[in-house]
PDB file of N, CA and C in Angstrom:
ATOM      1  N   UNK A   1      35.102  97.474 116.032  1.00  0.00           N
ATOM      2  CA  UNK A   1      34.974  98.114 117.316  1.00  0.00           C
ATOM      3  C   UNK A   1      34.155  99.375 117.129  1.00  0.00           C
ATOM      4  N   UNK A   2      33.027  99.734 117.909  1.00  0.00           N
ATOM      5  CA  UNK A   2      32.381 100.523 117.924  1.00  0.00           C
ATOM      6  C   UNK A   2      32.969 101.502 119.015  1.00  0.00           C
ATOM      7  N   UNK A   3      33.072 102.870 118.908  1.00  0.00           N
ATOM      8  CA  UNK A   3      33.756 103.846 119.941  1.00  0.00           C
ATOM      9  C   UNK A   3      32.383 104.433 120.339  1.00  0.00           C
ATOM     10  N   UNK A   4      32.320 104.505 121.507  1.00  0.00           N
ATOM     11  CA  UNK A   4      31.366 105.231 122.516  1.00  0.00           C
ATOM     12  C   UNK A   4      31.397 106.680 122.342  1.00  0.00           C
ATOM     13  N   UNK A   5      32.406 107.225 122.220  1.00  0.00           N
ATOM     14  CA  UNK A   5      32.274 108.577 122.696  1.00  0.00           C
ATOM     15  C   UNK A   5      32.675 109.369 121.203  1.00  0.00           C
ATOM     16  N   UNK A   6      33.017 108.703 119.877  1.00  0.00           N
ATOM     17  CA  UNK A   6      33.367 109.394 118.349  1.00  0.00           C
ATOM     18  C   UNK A   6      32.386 108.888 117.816  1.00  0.00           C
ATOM     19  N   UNK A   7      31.312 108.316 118.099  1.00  0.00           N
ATOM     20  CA  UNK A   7      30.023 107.243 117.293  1.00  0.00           C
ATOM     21  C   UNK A   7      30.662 106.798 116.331  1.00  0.00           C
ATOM     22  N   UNK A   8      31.488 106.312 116.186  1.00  0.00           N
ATOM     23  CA  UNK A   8      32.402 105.711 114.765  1.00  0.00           C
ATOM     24  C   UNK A   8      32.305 104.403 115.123  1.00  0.00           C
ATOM     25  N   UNK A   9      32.553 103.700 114.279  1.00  0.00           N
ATOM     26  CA  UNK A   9      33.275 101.960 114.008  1.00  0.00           C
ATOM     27  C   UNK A   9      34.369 102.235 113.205  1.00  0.00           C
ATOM     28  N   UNK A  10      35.036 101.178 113.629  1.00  0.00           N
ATOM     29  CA  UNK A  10      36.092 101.311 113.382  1.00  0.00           C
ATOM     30  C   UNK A  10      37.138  99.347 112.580  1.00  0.00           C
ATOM     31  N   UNK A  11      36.964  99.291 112.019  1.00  0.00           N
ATOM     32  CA  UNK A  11      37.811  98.179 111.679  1.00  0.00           C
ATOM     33  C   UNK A  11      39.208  97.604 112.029  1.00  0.00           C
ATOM     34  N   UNK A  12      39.322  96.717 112.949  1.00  0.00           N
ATOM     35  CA  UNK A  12      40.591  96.686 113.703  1.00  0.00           C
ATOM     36  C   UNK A  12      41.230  95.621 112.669  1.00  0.00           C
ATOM     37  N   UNK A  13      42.848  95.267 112.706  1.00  0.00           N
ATOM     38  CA  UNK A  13      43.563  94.293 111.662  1.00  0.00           C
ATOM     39  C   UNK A  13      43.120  92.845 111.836  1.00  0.00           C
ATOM     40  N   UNK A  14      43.206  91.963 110.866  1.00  0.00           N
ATOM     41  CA  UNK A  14      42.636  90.655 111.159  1.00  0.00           C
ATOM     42  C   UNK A  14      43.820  90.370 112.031  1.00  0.00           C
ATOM     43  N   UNK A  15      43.211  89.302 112.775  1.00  0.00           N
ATOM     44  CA  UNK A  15      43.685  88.167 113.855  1.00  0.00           C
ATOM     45  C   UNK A  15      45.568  88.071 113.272  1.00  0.00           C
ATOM     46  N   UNK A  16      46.089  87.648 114.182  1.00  0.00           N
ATOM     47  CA  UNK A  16      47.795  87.322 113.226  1.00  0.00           C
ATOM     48  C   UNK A  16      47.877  85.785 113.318  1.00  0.00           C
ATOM     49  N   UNK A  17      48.492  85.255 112.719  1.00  0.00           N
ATOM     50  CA  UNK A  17      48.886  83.725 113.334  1.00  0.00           C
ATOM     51  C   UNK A  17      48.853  83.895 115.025  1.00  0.00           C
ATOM     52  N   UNK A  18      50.228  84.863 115.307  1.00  0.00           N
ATOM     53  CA  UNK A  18      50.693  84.682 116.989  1.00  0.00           C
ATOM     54  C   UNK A  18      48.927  85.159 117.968  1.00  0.00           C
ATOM     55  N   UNK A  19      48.006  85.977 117.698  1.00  0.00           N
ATOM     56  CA  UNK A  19      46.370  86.292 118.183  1.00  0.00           C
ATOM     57  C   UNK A  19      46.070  84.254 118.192  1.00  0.00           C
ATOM     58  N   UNK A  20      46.159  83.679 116.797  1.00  0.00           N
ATOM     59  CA  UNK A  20      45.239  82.646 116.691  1.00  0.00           C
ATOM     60  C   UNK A  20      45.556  81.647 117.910  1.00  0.00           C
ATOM     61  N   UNK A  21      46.894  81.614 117.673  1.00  0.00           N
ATOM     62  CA  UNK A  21      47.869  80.588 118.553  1.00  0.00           C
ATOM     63  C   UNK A  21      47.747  80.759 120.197  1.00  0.00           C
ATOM     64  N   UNK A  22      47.332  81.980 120.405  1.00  0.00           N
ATOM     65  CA  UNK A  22      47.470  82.296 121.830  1.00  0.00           C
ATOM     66  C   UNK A  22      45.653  82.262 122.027  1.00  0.00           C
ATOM     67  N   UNK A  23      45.055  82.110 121.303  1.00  0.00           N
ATOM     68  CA  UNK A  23      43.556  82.226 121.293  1.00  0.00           C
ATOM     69  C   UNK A  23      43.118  80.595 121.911  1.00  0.00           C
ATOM     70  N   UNK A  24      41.825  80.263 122.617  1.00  0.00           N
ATOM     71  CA  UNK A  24      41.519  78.836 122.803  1.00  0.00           C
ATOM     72  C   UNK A  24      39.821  79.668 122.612  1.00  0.00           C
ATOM     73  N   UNK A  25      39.471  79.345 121.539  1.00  0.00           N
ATOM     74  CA  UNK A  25      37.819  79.791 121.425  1.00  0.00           C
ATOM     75  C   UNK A  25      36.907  78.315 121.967  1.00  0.00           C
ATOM     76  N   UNK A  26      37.029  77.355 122.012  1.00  0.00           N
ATOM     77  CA  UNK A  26      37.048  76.406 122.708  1.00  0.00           C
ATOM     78  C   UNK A  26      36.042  77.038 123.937  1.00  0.00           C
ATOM     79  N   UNK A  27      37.313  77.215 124.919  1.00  0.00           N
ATOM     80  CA  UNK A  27      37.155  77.879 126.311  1.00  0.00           C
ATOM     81  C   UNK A  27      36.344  79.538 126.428  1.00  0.00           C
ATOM     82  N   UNK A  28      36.223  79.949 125.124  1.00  0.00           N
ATOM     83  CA  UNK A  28      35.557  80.921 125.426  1.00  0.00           C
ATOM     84  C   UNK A  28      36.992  82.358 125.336  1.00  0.00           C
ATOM     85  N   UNK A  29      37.809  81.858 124.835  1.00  0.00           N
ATOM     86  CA  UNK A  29      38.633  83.627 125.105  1.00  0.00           C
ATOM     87  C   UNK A  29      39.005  83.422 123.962  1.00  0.00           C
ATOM     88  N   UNK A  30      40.019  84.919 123.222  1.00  0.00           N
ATOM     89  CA  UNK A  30      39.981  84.939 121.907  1.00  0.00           C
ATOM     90  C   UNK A  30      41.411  85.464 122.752  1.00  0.00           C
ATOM     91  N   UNK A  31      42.904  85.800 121.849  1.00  0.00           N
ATOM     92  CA  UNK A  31      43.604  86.450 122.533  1.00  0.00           C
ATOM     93  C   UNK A  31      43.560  87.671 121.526  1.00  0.00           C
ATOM     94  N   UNK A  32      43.790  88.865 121.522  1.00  0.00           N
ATOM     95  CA  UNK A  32      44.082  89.560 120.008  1.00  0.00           C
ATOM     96  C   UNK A  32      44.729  91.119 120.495  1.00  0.00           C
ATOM     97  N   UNK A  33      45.747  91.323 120.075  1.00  0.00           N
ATOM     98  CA  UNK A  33      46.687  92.704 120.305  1.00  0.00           C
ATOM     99  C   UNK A  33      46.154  94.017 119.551  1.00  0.00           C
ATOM    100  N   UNK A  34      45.678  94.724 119.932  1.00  0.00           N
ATOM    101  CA  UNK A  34      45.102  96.068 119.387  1.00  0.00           C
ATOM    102  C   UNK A  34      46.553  96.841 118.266  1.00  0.00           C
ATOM    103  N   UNK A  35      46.893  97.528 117.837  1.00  0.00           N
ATOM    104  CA  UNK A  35      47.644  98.559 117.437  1.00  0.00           C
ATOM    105  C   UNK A  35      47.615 100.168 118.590  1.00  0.00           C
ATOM    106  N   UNK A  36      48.145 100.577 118.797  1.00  0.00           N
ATOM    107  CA  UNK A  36      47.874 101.999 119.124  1.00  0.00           C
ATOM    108  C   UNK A  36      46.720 102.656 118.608  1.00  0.00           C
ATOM    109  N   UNK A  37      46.181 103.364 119.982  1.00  0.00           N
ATOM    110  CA  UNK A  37      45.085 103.654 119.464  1.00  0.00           C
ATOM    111  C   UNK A  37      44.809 105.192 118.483  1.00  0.00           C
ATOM    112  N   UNK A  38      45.780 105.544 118.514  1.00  0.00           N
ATOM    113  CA  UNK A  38      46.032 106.707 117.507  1.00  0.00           C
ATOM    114  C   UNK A  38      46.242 105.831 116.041  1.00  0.00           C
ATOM    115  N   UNK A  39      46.805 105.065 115.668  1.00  0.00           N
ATOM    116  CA  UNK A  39      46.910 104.164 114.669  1.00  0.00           C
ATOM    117  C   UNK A  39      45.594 103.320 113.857  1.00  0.00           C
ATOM    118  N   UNK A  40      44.996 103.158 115.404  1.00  0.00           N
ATOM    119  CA  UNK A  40      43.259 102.255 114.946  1.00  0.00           C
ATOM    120  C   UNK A  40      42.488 103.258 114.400  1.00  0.00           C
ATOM    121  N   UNK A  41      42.454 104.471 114.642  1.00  0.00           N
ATOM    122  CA  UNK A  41      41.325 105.497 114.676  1.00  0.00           C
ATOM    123  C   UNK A  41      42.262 106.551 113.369  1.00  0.00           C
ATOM    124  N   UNK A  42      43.401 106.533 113.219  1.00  0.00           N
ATOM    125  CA  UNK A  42      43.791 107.451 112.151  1.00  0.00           C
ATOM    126  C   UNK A  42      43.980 108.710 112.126  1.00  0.00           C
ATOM    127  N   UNK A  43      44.431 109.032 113.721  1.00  0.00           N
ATOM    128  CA  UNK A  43      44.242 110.339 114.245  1.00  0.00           C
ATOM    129  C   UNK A  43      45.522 110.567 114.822  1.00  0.00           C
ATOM    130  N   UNK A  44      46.390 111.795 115.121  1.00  0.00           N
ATOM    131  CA  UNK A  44      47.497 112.070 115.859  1.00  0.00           C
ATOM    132  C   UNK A  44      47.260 112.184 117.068  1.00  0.00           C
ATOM    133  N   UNK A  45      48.284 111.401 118.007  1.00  0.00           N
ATOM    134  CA  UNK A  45      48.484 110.924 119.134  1.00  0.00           C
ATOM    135  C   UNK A  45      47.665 112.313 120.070  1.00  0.00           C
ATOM    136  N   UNK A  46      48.078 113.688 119.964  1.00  0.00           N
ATOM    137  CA  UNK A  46      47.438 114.289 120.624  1.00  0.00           C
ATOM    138  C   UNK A  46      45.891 114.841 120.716  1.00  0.00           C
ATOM    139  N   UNK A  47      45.231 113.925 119.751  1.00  0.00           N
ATOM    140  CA  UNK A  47      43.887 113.912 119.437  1.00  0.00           C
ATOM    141  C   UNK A  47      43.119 112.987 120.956  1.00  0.00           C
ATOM    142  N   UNK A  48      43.880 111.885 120.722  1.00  0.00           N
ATOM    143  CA  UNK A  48      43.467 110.662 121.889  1.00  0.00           C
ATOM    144  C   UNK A  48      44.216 111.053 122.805  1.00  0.00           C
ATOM    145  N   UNK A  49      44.740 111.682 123.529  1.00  0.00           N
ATOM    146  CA  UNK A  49      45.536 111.807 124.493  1.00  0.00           C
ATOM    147  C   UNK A  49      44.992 112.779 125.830  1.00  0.00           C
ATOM    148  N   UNK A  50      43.850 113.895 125.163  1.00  0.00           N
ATOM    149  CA  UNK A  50      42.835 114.474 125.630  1.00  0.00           C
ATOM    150  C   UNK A  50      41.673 113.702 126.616  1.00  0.00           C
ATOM    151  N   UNK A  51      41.374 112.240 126.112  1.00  0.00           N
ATOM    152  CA  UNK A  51      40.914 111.547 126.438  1.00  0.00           C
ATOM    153  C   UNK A  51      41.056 111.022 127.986  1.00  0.00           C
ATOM    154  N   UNK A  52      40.493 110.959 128.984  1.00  0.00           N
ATOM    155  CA  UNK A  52      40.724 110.339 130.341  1.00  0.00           C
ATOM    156  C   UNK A  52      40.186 108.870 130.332  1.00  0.00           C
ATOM    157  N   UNK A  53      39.672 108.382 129.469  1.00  0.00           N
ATOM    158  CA  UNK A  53      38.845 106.989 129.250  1.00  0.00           C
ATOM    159  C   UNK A  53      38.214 107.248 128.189  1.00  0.00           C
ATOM    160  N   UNK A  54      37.974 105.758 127.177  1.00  0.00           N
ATOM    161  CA  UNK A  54      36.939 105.684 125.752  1.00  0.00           C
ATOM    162  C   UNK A  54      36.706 104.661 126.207  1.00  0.00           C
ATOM    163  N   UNK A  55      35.504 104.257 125.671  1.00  0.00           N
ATOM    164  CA  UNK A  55      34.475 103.204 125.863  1.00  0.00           C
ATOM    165  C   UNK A  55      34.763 102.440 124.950  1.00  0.00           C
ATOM    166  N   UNK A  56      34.441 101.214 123.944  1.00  0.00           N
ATOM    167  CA  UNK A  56      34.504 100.331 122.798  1.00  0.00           C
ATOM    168  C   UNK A  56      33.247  99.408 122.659  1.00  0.00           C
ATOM    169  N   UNK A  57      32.836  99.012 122.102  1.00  0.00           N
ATOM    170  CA  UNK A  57      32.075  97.767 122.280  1.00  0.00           C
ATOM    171  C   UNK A  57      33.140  96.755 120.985  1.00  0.00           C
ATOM    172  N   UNK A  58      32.855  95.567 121.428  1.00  0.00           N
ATOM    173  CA  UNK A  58      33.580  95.081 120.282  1.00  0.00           C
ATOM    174  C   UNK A  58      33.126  94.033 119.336  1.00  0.00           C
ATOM    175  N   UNK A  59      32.863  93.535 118.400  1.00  0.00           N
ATOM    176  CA  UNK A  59      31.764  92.472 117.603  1.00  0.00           C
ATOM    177  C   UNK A  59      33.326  92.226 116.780  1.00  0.00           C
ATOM    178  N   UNK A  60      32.742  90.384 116.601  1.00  0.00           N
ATOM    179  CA  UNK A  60      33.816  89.739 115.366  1.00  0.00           C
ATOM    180  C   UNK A  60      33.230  89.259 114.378  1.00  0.00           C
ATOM    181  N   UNK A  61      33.693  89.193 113.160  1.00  0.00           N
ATOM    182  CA  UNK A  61      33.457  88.991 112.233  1.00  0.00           C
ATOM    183  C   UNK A  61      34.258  87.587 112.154  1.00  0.00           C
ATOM    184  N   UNK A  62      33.394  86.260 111.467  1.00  0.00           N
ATOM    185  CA  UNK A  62      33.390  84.753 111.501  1.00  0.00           C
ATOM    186  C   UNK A  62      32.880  84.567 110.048  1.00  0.00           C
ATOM    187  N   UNK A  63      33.673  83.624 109.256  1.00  0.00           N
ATOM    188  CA  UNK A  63      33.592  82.804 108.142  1.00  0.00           C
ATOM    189  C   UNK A  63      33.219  81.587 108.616  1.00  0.00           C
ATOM    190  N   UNK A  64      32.091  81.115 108.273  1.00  0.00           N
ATOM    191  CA  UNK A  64      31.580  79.651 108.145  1.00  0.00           C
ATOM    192  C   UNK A  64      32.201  78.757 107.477  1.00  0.00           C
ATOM    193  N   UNK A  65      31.884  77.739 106.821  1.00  0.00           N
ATOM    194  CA  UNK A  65      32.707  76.898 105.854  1.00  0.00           C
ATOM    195  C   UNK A  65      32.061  77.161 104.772  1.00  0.00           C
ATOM    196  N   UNK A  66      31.360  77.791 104.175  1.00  0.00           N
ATOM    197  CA  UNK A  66      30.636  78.051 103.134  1.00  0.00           C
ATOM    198  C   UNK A  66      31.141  79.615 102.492  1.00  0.00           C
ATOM    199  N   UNK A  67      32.074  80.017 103.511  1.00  0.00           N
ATOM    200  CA  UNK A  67      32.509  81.440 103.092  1.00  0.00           C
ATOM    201  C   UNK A  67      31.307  82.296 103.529  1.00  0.00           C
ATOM    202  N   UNK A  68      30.491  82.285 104.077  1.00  0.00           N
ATOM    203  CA  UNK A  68      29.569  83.292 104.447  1.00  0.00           C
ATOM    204  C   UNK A  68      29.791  84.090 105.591  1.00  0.00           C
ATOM    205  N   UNK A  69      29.890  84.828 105.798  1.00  0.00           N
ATOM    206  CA  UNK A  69      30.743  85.901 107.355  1.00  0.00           C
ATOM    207  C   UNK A  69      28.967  86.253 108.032  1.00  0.00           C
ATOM    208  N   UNK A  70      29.457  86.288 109.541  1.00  0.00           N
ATOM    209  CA  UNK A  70      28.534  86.231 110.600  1.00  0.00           C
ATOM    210  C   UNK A  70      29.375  87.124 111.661  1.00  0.00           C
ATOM    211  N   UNK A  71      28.442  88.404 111.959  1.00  0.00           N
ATOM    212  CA  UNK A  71      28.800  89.000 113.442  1.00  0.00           C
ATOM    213  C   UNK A  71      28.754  88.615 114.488  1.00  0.00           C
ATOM    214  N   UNK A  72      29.720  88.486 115.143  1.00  0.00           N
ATOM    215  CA  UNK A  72      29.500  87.937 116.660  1.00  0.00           C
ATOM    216  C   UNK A  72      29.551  89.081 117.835  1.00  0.00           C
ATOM    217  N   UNK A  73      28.558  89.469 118.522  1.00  0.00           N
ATOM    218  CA  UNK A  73      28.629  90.408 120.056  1.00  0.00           C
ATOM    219  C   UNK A  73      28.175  90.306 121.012  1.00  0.00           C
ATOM    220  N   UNK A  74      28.385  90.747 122.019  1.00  0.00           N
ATOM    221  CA  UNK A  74      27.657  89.848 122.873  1.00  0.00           C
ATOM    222  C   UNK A  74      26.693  90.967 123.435  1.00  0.00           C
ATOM    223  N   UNK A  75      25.758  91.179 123.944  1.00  0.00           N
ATOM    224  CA  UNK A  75      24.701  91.802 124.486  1.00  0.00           C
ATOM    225  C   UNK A  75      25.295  93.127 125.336  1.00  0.00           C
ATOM    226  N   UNK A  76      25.987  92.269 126.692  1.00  0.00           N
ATOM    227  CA  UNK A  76      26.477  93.095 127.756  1.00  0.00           C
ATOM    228  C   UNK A  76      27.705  93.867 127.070  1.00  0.00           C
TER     229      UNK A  76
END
């Protein structure tokens, strides 16, 4: 996840079983539960709390069958 307004990226936890299970990539949706966002970013709660809105962009990271990893984002 890229943050709009800290120019940071940020590495969110891989997928869980319960993300995969509730996911249909099929259809186009992924399901996946964030952590707190004081937790994602590594900062105390009253750091983000200042905040009235943050932006994200978000890109996934995909293993082929060859083990080779590929970014996925979408434009918009």
């Amino acid at each position: 996840m890229r943050s709009h307004e800290l120019g940071a990226e940020v590495m969110a936890p891989i997928l869980s079983e319960d993300d995969a299970f509730n996911s249909h990539p099929i259809l186009g949706t992924i399901a996946y539960r964030l952590p707190g966002l004081d937790d994602l970013l590594s900062v105390p709660m009253n750091f983000v709390s200042g905040y009235e809105e943050m932006t994200f962009w978000i890109s996934i990271m995909i293993a082929d069958a060859s083990g080779n990893t590929q970014k996925l984002e979408c434009v918009t």
